[in-house]
PDB file of N, CA and C in Angstrom:
ATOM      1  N   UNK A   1       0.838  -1.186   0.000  1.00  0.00           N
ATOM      2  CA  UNK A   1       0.000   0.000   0.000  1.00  0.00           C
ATOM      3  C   UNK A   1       0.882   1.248   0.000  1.00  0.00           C
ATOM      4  N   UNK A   2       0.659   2.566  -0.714  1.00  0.00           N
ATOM      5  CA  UNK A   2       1.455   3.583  -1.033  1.00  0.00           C
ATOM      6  C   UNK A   2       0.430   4.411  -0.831  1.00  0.00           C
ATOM      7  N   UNK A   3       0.755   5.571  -0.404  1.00  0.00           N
ATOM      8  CA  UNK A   3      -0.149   6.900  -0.507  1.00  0.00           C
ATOM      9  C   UNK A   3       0.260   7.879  -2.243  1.00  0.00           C
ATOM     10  N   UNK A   4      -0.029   9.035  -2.272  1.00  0.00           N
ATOM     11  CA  UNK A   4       0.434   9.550  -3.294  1.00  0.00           C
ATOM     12  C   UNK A   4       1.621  10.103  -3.907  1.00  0.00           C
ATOM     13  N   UNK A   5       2.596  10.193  -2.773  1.00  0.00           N
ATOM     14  CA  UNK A   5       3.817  10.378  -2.831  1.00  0.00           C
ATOM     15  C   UNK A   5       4.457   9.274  -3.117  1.00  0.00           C
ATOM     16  N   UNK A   6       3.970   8.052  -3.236  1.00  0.00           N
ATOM     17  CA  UNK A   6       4.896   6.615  -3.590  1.00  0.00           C
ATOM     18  C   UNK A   6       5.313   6.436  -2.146  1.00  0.00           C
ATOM     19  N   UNK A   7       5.209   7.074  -1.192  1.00  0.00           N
ATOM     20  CA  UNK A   7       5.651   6.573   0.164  1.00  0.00           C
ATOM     21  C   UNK A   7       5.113   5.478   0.828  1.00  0.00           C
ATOM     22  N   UNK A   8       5.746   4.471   1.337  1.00  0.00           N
ATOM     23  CA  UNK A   8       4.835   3.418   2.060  1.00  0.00           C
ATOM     24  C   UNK A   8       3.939   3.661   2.884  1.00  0.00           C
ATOM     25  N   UNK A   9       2.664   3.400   2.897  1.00  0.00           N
ATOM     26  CA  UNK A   9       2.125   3.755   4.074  1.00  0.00           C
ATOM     27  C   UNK A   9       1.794   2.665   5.055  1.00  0.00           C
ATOM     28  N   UNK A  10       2.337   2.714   6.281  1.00  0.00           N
ATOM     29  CA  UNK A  10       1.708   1.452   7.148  1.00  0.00           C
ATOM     30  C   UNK A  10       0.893   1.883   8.190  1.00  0.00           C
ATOM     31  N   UNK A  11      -0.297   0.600   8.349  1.00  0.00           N
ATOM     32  CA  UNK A  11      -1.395   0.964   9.935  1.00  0.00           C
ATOM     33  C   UNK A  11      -0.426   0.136  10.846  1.00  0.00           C
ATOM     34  N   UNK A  12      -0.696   0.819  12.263  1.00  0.00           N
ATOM     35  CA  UNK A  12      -0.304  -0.170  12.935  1.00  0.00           C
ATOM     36  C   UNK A  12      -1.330  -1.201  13.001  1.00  0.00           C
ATOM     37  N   UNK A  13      -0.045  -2.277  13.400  1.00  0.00           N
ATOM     38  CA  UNK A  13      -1.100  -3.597  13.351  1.00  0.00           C
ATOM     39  C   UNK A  13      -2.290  -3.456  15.125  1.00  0.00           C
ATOM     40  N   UNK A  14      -2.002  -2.999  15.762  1.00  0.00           N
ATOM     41  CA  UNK A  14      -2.963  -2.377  17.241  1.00  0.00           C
ATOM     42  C   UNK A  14      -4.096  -1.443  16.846  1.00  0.00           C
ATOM     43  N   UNK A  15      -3.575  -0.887  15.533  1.00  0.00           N
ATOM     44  CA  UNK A  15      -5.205  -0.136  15.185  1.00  0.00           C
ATOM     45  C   UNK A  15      -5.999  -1.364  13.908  1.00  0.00           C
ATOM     46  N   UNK A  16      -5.110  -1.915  13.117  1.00  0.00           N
ATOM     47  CA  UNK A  16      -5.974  -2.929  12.619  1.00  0.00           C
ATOM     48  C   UNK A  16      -6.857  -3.451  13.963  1.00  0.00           C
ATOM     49  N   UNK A  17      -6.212  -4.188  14.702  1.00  0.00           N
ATOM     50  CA  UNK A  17      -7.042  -5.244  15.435  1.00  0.00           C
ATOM     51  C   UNK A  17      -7.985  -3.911  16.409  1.00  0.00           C
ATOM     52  N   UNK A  18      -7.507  -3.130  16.961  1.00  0.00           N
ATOM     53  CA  UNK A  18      -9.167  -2.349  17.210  1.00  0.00           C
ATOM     54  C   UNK A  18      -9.893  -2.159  17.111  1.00  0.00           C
ATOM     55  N   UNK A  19      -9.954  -1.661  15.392  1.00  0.00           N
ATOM     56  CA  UNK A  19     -10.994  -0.915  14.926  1.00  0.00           C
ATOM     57  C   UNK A  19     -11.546  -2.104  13.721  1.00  0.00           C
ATOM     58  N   UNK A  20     -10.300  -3.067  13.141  1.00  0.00           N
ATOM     59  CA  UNK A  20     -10.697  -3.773  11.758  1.00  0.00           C
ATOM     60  C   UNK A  20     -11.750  -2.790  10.565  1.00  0.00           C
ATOM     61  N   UNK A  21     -10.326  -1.806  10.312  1.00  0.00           N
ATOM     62  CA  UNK A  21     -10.334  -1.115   9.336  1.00  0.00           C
ATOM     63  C   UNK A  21      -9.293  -1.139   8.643  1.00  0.00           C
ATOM     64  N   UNK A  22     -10.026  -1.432   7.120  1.00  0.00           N
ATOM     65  CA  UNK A  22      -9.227  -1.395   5.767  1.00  0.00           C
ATOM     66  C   UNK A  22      -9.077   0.075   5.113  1.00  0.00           C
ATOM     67  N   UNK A  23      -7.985  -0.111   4.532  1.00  0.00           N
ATOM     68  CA  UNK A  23      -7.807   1.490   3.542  1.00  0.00           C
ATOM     69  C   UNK A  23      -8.857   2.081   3.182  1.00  0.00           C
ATOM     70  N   UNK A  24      -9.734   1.346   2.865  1.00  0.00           N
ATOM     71  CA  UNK A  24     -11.005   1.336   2.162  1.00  0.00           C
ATOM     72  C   UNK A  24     -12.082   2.576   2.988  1.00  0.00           C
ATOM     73  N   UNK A  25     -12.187   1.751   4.162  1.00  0.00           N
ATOM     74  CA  UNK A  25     -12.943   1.685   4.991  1.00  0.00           C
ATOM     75  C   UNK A  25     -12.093   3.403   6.055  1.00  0.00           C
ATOM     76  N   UNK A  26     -11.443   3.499   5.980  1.00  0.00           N
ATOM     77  CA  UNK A  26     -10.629   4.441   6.703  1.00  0.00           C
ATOM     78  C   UNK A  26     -10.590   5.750   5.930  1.00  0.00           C
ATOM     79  N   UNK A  27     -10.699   5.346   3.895  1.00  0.00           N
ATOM     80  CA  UNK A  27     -10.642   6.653   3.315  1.00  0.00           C
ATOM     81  C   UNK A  27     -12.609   7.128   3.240  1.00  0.00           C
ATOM     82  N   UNK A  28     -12.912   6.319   3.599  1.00  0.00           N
ATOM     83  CA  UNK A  28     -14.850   6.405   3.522  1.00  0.00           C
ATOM     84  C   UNK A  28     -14.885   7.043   4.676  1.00  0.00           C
ATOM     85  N   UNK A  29     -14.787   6.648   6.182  1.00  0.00           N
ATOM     86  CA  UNK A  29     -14.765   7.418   7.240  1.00  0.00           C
ATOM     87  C   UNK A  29     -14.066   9.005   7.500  1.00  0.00           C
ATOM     88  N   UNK A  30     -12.950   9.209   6.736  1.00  0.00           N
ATOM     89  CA  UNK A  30     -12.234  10.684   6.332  1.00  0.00           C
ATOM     90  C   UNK A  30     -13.255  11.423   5.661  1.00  0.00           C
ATOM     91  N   UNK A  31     -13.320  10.360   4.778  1.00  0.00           N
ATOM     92  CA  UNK A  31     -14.848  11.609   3.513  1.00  0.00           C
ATOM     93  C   UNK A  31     -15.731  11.539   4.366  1.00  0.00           C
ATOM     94  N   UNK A  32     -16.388  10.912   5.285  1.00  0.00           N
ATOM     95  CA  UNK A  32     -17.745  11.313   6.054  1.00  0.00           C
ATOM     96  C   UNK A  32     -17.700  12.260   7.059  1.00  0.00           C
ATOM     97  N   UNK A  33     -16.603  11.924   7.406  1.00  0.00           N
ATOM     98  CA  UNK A  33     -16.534  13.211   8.747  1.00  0.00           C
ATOM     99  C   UNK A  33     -15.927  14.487   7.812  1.00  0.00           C
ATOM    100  N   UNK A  34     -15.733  14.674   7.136  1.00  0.00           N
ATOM    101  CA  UNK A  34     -15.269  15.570   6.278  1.00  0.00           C
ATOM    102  C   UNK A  34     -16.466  16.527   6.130  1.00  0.00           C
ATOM    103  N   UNK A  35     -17.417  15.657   5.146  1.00  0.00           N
ATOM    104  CA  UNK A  35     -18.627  16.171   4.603  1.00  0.00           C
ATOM    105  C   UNK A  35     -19.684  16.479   5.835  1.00  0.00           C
ATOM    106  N   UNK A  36     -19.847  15.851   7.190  1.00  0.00           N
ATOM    107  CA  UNK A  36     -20.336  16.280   8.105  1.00  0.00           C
ATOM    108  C   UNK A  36     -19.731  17.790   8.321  1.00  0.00           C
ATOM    109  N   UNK A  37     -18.381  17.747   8.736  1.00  0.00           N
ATOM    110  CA  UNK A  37     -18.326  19.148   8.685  1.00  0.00           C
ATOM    111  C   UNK A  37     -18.258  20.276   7.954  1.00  0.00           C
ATOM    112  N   UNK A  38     -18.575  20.179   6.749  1.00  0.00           N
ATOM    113  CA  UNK A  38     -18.731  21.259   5.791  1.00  0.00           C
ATOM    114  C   UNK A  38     -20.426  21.036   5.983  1.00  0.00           C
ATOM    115  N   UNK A  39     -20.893  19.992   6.072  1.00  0.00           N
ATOM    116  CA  UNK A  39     -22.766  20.470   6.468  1.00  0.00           C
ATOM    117  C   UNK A  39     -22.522  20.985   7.728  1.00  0.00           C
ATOM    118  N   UNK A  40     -21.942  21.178   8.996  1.00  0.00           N
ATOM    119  CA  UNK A  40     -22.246  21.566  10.452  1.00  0.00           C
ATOM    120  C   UNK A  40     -21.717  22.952   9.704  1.00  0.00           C
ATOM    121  N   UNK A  41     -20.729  23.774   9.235  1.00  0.00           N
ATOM    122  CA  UNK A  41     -20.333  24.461   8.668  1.00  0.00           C
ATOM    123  C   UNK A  41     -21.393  25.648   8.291  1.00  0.00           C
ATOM    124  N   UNK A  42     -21.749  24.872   7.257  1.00  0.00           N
ATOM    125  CA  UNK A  42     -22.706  25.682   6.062  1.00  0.00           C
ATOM    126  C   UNK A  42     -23.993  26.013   6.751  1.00  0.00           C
ATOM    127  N   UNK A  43     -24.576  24.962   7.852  1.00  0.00           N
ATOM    128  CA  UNK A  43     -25.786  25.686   8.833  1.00  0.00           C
ATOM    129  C   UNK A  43     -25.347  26.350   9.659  1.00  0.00           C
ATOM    130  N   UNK A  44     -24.286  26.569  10.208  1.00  0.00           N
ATOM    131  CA  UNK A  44     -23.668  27.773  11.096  1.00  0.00           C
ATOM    132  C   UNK A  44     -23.753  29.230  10.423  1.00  0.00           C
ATOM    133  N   UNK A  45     -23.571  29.549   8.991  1.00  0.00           N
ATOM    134  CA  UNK A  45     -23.452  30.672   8.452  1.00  0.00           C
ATOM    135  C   UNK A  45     -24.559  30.548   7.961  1.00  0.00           C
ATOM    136  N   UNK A  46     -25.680  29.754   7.462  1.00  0.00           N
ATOM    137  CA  UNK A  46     -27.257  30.164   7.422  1.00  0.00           C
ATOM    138  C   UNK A  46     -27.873  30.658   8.622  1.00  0.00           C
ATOM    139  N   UNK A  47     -27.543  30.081   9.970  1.00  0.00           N
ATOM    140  CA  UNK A  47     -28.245  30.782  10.983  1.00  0.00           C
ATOM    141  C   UNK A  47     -27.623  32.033  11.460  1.00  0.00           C
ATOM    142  N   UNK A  48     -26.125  32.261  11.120  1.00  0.00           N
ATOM    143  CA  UNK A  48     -25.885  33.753  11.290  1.00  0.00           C
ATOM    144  C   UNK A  48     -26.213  34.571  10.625  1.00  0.00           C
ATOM    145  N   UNK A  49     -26.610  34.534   8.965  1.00  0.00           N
ATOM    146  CA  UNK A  49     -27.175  35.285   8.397  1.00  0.00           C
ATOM    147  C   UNK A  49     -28.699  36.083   8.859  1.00  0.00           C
ATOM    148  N   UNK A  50     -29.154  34.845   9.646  1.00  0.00           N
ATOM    149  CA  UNK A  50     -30.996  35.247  10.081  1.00  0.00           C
ATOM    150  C   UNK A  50     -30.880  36.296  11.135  1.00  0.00           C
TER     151      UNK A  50
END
């Protein structure tokens, strides 16, 4: 597994067995909490506008 720099990327094996999360599964959870906060975001500056 490589990120975009060609650099290796490793999990530790203590967060594999914690959580039993794949790359997969780890870049889906980044984009969700991501997109949560650009929605918590975007209703913060609709209710300051009112």
């Amino acid at each position: 597994m490589s990120d975009l720099s060609g650099k290796k990327v490793e999990f530790p094996e203590f967060y594999k067995q914690t959580y039993g999360l794949s790359y997969a599964d780890e870049i889906a959870t980044l984009k969700y909490g991501y997109a949560m906060l650009t929605i918590a975001s975007q209703m913060e500056k609709l209710v300051q506008q009112k």
